[in-house]
Protein backbone atom coordinates (compact mmCIF):
# COMPACT_ATOMS: atom_id res chain seq x y z
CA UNK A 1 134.92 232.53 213.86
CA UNK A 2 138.10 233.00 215.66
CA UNK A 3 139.73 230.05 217.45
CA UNK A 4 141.31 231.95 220.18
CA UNK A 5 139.73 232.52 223.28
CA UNK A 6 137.89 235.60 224.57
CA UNK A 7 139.51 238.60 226.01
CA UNK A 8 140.12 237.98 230.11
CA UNK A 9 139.74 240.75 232.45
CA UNK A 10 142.33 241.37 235.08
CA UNK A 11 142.26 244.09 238.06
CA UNK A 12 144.32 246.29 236.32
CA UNK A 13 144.79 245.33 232.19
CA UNK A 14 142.77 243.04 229.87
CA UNK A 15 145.07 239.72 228.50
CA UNK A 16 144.01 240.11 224.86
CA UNK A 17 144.61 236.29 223.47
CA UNK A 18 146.11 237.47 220.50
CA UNK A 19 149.45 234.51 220.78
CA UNK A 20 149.89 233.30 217.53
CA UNK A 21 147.52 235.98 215.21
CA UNK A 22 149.39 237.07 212.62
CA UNK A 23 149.41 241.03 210.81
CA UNK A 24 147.88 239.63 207.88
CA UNK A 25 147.52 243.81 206.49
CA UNK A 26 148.67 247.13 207.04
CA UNK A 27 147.01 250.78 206.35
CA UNK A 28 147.51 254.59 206.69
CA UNK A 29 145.69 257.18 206.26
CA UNK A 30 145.10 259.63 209.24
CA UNK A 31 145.76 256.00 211.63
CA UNK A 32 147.94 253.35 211.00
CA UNK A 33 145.85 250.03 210.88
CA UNK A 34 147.00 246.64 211.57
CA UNK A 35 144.70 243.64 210.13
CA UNK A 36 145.28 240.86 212.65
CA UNK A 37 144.34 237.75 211.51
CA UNK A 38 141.24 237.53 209.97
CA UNK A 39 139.09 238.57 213.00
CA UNK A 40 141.02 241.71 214.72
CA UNK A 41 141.64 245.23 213.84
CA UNK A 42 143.50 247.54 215.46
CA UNK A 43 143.49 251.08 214.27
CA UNK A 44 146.29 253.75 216.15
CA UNK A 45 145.79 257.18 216.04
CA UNK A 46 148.05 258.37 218.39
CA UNK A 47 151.94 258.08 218.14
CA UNK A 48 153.05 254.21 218.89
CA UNK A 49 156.48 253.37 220.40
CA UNK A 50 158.54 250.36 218.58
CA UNK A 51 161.25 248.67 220.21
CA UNK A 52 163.56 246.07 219.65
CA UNK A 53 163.19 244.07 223.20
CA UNK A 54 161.49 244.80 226.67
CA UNK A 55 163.50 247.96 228.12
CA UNK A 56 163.31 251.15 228.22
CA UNK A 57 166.79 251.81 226.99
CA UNK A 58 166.47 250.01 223.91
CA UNK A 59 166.61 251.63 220.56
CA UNK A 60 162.99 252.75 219.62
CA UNK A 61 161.27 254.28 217.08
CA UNK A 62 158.66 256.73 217.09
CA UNK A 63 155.67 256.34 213.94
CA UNK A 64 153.03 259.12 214.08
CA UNK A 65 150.22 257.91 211.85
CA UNK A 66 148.87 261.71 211.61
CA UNK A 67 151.73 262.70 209.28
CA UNK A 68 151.77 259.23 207.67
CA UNK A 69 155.66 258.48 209.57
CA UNK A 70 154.73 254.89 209.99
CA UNK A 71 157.28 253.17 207.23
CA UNK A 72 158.92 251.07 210.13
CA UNK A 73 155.35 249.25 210.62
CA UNK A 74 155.87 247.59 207.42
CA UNK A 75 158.46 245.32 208.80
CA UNK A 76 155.76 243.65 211.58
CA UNK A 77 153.46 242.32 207.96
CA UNK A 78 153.34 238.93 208.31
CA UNK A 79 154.62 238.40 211.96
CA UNK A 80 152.52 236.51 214.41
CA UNK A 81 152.01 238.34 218.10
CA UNK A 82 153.51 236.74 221.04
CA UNK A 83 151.14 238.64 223.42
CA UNK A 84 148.37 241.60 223.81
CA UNK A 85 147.35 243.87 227.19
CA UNK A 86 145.28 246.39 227.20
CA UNK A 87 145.96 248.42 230.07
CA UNK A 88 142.67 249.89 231.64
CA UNK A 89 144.23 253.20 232.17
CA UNK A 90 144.25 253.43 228.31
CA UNK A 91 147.69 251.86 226.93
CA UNK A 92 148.32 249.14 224.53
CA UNK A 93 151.18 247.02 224.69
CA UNK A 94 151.76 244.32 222.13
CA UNK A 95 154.89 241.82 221.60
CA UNK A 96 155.68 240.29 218.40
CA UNK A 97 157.24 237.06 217.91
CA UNK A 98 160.07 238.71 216.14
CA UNK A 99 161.05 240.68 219.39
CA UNK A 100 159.48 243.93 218.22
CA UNK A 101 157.42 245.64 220.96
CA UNK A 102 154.09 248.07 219.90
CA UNK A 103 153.30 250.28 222.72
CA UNK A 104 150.67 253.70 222.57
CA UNK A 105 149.55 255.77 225.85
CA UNK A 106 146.33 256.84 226.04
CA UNK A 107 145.73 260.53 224.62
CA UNK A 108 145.00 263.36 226.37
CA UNK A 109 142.88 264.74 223.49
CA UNK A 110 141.05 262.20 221.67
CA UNK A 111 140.86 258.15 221.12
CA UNK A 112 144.51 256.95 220.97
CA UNK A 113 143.31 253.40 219.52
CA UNK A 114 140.80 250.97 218.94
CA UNK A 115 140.93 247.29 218.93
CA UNK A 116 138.05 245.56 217.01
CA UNK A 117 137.24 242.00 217.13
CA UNK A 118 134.85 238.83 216.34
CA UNK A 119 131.68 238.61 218.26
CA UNK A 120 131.09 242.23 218.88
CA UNK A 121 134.38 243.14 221.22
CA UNK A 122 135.45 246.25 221.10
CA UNK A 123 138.32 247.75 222.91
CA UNK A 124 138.94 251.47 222.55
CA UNK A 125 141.30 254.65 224.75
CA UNK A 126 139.63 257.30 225.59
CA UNK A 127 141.12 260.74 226.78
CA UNK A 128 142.50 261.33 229.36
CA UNK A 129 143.34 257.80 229.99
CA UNK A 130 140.46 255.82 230.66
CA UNK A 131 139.69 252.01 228.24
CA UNK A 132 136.39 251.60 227.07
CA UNK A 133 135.72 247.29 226.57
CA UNK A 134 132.28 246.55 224.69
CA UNK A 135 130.95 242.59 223.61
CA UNK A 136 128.07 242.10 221.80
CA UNK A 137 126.15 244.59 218.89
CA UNK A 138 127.06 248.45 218.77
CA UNK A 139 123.49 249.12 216.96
């Protein structure tokens, strides 16, 4: 069981509640996975943005997990998240303590990312831009 809170629902974005969960694992295959914590999951399988502070000017990165180009991931193993929104038209946007920002759009073709979690939450982009939030059992 997690001790951080639920999810909370905004107008516009979900607050995730992530503050303090740290990438405890990391995986590729066709997605780049991050293991957060013992209780999260969040698998990216569209291309994710990572930047060194807020703007849009800063030096970024590009990893596409479909070709595997996701070596500059390894560097967030081990850091704790400073915050988590989910954006209900489809984006992620997560802030590490070490300054690093994650973001991914939502795809026009297929699920751009899924966020699993404890008690059945599930928070997943859908094309063209639309988040899908589920609690409880997916049987």
């Amino acid at each position: 069981m997690s001790m951080h809170a639920d999810p909370m629902e905004h107008d516009d974005r979900w607050l995730l509640n992530l503050r303090g969960v740290v990438v405890t694992g990391i995986g590729v295959d066709f997605r780049l996975t991050l293991r957060l914590g013992s209780d999260w999951v969040l698998a990216l399988e569209d291309r994710v943005r990572l930047a060194r502070g807020p703007g849009r000017k800063t030096a970024s990165v590009t990893l596409d997990p479909e070709t595997q180009d996701v070596a500059a991931a390894l560097a967030l193993f081990g850091t704790p998240i400073a915050s988590a929104v989910a954006v209900k038209s489809g984006a992620l946007s997560v802030v590490f303590g070490c300054g690093t920002h994650l973001t991914c759009g939502p795809s026009p073709a297929y699920d751009a990312w899924t966020l699993d979690g404890p008690r059945g939450w599930r928070f997943t982009s859908h094309p063209p831009g639309e988040l899908a939030v589920r609690k409880g059992s997916f049987a």
